[in-house]
PDB file of N, CA and C in Angstrom:
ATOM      1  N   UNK A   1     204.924-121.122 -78.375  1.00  0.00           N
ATOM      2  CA  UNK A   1     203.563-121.479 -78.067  1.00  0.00           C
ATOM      3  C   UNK A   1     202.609-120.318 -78.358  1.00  0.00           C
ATOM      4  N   UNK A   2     203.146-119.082 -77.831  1.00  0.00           N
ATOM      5  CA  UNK A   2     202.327-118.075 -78.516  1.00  0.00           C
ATOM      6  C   UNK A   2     201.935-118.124 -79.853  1.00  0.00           C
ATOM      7  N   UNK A   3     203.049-117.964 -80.328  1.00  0.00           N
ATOM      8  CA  UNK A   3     202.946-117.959 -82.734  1.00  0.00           C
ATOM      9  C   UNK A   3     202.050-118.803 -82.611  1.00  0.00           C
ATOM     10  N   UNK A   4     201.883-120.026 -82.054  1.00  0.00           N
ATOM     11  CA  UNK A   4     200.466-120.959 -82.480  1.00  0.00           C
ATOM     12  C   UNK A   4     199.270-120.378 -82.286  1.00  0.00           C
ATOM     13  N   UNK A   5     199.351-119.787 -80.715  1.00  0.00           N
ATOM     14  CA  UNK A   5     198.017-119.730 -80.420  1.00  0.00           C
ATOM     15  C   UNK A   5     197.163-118.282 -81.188  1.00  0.00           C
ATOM     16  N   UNK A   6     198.693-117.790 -81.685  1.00  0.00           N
ATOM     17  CA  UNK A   6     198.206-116.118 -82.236  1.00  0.00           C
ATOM     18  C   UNK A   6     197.723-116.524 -83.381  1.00  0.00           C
ATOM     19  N   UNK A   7     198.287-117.759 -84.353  1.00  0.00           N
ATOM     20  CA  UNK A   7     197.657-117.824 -85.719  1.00  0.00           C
ATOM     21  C   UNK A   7     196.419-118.973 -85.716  1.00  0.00           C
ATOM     22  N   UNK A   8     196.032-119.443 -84.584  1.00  0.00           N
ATOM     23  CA  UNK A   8     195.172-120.062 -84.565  1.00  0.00           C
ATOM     24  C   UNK A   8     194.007-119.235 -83.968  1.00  0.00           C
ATOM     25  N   UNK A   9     194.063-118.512 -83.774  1.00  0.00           N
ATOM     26  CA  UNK A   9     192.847-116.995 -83.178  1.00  0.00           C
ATOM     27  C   UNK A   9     192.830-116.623 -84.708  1.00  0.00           C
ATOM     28  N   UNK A  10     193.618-116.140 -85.028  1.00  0.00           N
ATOM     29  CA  UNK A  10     193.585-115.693 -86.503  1.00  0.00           C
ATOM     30  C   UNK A  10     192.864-116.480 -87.678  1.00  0.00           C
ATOM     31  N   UNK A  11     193.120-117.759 -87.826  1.00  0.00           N
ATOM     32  CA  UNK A  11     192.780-118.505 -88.645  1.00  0.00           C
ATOM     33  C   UNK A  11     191.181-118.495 -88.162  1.00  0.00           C
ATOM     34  N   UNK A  12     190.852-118.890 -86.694  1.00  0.00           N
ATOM     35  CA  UNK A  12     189.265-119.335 -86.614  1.00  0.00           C
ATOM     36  C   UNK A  12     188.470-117.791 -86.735  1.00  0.00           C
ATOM     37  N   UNK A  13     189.215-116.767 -86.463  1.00  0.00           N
ATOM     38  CA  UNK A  13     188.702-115.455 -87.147  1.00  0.00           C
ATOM     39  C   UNK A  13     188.448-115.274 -88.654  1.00  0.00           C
ATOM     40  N   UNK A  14     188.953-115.477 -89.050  1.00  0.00           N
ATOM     41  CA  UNK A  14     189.101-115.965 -91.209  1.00  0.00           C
ATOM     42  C   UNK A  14     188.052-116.740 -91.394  1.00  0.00           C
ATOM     43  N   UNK A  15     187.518-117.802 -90.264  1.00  0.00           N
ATOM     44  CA  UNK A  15     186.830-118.601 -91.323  1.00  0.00           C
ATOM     45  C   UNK A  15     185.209-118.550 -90.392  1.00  0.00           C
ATOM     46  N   UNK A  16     185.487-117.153 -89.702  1.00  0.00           N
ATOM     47  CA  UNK A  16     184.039-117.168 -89.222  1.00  0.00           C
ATOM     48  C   UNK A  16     183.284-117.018 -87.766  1.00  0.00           C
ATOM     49  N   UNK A  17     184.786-118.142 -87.083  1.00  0.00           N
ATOM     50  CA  UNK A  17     184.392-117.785 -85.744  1.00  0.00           C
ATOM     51  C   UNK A  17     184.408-116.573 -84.845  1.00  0.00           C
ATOM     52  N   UNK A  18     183.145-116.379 -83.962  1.00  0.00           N
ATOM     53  CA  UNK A  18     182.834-115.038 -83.249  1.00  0.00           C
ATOM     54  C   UNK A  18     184.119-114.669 -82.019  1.00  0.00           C
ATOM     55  N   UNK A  19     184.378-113.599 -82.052  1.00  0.00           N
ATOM     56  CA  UNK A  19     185.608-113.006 -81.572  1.00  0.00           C
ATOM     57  C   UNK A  19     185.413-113.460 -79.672  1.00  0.00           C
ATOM     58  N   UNK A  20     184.188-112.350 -79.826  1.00  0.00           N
ATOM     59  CA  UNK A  20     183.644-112.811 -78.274  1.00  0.00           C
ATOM     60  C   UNK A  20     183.737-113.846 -77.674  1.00  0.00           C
ATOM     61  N   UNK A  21     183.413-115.212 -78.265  1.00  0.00           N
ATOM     62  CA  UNK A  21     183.108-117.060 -78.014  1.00  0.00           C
ATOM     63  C   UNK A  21     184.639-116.948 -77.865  1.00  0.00           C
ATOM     64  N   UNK A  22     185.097-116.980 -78.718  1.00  0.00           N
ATOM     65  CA  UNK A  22     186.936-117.401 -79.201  1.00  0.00           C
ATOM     66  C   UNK A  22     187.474-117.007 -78.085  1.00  0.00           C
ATOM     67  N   UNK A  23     187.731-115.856 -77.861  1.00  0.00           N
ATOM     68  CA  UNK A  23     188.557-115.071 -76.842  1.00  0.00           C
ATOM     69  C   UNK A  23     188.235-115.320 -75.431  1.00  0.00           C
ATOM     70  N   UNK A  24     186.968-115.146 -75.084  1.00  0.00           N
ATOM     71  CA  UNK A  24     186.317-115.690 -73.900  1.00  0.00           C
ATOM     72  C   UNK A  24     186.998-117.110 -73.434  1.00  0.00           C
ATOM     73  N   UNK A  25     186.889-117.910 -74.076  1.00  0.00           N
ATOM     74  CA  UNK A  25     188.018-118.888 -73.098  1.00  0.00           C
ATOM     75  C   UNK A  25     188.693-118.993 -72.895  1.00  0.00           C
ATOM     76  N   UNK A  26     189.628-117.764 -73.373  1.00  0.00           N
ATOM     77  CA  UNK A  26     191.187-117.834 -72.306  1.00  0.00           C
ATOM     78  C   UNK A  26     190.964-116.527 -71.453  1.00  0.00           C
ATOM     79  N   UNK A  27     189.953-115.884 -71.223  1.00  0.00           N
ATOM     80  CA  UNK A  27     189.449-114.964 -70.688  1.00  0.00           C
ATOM     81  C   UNK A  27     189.567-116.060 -68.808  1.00  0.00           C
ATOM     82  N   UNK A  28     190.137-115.657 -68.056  1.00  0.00           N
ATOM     83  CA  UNK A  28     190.310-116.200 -66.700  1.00  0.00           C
ATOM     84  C   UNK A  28     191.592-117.259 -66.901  1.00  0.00           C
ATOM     85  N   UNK A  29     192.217-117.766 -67.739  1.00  0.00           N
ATOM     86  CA  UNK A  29     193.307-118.686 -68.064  1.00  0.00           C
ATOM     87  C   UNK A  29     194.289-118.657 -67.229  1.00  0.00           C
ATOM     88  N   UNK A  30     194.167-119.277 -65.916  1.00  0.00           N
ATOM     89  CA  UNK A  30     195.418-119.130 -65.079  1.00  0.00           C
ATOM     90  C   UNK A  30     196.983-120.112 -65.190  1.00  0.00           C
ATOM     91  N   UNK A  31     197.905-119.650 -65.595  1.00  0.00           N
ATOM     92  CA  UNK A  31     199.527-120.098 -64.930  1.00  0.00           C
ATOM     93  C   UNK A  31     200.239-118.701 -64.741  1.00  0.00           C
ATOM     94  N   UNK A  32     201.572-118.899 -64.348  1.00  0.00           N
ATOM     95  CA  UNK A  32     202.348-118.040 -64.464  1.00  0.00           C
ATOM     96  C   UNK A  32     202.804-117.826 -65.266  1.00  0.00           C
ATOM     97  N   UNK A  33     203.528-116.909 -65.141  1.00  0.00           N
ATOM     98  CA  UNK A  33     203.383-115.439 -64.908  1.00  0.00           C
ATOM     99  C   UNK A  33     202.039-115.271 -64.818  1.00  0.00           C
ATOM    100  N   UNK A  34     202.038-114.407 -63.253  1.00  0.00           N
ATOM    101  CA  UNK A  34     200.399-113.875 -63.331  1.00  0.00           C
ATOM    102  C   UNK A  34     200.640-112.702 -62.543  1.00  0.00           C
ATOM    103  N   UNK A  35     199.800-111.709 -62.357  1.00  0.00           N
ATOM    104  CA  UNK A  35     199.595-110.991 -61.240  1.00  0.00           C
ATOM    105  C   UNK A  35     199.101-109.433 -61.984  1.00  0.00           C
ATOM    106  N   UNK A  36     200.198-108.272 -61.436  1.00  0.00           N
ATOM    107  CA  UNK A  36     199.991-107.220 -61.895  1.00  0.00           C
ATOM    108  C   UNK A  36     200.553-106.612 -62.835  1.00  0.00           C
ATOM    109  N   UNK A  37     200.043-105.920 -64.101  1.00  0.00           N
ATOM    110  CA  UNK A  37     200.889-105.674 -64.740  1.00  0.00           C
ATOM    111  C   UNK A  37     200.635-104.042 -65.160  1.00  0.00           C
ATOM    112  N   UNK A  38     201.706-103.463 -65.554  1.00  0.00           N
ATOM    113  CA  UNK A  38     201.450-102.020 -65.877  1.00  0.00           C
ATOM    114  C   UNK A  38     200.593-102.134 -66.808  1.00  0.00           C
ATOM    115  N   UNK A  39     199.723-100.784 -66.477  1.00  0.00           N
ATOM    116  CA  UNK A  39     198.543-100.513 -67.018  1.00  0.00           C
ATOM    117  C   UNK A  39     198.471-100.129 -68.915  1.00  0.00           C
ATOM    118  N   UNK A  40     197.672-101.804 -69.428  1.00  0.00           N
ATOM    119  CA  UNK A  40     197.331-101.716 -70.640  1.00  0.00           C
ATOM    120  C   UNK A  40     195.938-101.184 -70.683  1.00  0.00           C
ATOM    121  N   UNK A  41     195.649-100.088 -71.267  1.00  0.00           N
ATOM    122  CA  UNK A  41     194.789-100.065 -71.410  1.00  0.00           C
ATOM    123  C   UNK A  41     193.179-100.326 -70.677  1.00  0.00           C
ATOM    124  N   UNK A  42     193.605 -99.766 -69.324  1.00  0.00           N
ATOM    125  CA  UNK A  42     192.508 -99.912 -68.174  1.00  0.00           C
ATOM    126  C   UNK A  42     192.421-101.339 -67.676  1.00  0.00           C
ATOM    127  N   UNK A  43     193.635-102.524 -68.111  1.00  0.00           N
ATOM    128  CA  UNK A  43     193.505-103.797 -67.541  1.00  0.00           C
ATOM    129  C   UNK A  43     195.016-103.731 -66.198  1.00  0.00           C
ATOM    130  N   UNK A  44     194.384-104.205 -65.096  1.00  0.00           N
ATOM    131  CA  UNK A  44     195.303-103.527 -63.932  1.00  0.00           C
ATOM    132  C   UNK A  44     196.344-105.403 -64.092  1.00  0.00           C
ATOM    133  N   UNK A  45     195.659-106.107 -63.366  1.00  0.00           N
ATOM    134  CA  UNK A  45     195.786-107.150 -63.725  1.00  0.00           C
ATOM    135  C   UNK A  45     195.560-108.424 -64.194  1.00  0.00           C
ATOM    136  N   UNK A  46     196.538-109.720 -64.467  1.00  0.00           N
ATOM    137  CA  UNK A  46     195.946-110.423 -65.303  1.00  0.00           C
ATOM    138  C   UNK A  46     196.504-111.968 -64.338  1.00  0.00           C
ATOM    139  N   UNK A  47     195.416-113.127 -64.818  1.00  0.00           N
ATOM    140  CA  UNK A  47     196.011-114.439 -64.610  1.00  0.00           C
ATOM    141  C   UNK A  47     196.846-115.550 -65.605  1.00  0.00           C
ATOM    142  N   UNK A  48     197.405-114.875 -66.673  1.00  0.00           N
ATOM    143  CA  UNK A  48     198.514-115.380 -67.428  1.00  0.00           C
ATOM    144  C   UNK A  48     198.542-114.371 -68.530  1.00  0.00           C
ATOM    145  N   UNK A  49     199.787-114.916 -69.135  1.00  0.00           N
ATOM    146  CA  UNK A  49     199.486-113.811 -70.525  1.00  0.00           C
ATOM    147  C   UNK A  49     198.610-114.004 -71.516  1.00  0.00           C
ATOM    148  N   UNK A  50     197.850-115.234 -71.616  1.00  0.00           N
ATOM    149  CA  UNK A  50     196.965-115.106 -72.652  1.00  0.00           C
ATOM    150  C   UNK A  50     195.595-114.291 -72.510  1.00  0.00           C
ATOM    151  N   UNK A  51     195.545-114.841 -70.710  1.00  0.00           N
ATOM    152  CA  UNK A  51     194.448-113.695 -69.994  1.00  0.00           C
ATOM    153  C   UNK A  51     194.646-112.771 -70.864  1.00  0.00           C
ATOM    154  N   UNK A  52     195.535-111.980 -70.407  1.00  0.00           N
ATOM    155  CA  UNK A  52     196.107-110.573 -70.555  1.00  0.00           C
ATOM    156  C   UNK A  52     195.655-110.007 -72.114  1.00  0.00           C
ATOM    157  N   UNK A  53     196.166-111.274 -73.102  1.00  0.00           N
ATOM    158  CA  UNK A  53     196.265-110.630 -74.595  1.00  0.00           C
ATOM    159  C   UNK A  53     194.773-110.889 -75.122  1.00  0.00           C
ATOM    160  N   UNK A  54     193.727-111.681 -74.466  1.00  0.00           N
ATOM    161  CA  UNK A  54     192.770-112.452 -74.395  1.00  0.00           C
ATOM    162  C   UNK A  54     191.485-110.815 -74.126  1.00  0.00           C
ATOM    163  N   UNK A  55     192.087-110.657 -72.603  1.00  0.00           N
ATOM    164  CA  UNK A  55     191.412-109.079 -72.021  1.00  0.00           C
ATOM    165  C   UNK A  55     191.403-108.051 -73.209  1.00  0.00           C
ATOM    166  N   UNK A  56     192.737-107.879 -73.581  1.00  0.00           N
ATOM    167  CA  UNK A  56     193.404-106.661 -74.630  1.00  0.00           C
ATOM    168  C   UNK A  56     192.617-106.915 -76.198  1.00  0.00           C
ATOM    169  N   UNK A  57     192.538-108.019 -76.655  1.00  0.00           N
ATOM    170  CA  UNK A  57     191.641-108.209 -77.761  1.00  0.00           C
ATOM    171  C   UNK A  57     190.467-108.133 -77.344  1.00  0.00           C
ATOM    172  N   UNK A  58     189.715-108.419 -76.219  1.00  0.00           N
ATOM    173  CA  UNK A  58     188.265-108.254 -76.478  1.00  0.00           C
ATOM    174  C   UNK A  58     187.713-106.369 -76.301  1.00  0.00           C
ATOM    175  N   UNK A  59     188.582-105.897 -75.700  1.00  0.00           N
ATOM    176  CA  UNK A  59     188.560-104.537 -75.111  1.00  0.00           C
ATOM    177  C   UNK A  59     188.337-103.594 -76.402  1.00  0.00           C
ATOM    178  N   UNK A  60     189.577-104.323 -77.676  1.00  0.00           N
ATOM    179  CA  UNK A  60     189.740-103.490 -78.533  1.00  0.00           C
ATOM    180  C   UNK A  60     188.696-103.793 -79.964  1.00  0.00           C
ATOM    181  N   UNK A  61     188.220-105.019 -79.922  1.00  0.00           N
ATOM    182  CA  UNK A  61     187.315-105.723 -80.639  1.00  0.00           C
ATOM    183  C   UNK A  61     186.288-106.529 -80.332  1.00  0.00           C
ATOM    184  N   UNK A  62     186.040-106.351 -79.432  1.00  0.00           N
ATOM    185  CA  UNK A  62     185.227-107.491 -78.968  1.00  0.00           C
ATOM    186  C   UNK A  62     183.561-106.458 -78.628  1.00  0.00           C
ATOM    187  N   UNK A  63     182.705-107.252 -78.488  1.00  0.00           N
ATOM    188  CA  UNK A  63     181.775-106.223 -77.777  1.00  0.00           C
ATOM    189  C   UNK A  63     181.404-105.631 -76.603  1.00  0.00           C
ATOM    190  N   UNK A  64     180.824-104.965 -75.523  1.00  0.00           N
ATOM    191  CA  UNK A  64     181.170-104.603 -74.589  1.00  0.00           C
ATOM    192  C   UNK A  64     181.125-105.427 -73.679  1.00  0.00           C
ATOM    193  N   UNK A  65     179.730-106.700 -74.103  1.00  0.00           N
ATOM    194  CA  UNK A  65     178.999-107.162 -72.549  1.00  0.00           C
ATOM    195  C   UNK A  65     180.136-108.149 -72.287  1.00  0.00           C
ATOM    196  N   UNK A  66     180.927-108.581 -72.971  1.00  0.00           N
ATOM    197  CA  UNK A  66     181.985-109.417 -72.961  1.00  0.00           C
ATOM    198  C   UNK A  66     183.114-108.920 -72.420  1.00  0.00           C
ATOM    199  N   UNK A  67     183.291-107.565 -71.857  1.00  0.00           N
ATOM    200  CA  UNK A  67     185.084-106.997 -71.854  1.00  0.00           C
ATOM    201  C   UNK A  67     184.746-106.392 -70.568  1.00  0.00           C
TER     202      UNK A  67
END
């Protein structure tokens, strides 16, 4: 389920769509696995892993008012 959702971020990145918009909705994405996780990159914790990879891409690309 990941490989999808990673090449489908990818793909709507290719053809234009804004990183910020994109990412932002799995930005709060709650199931489990959730909680705390060792420290990526100033993110303490998260509410699933897409949260998580969702947080981690906007941090590293995204713009600020968004991260």
């Amino acid at each position: 389920m990941y490989d999808q959702w990673a090449v489908a971020i990818s793909i709507a990145a290719q053809y234009g769509a804004p990183l910020n918009e994109l990412l932002g909705k799995f930005i709060n994405t709650q199931f489990e696995p959730s909680g705390a996780v060792k420290s990526v990159d100033g993110i303490m914790r998260c509410k699933s892993p897409l949260d998580l990879v969702a947080r981690y891409l906007l941090q590293k690309h995204g713009t600020p008012e968004n991260v």
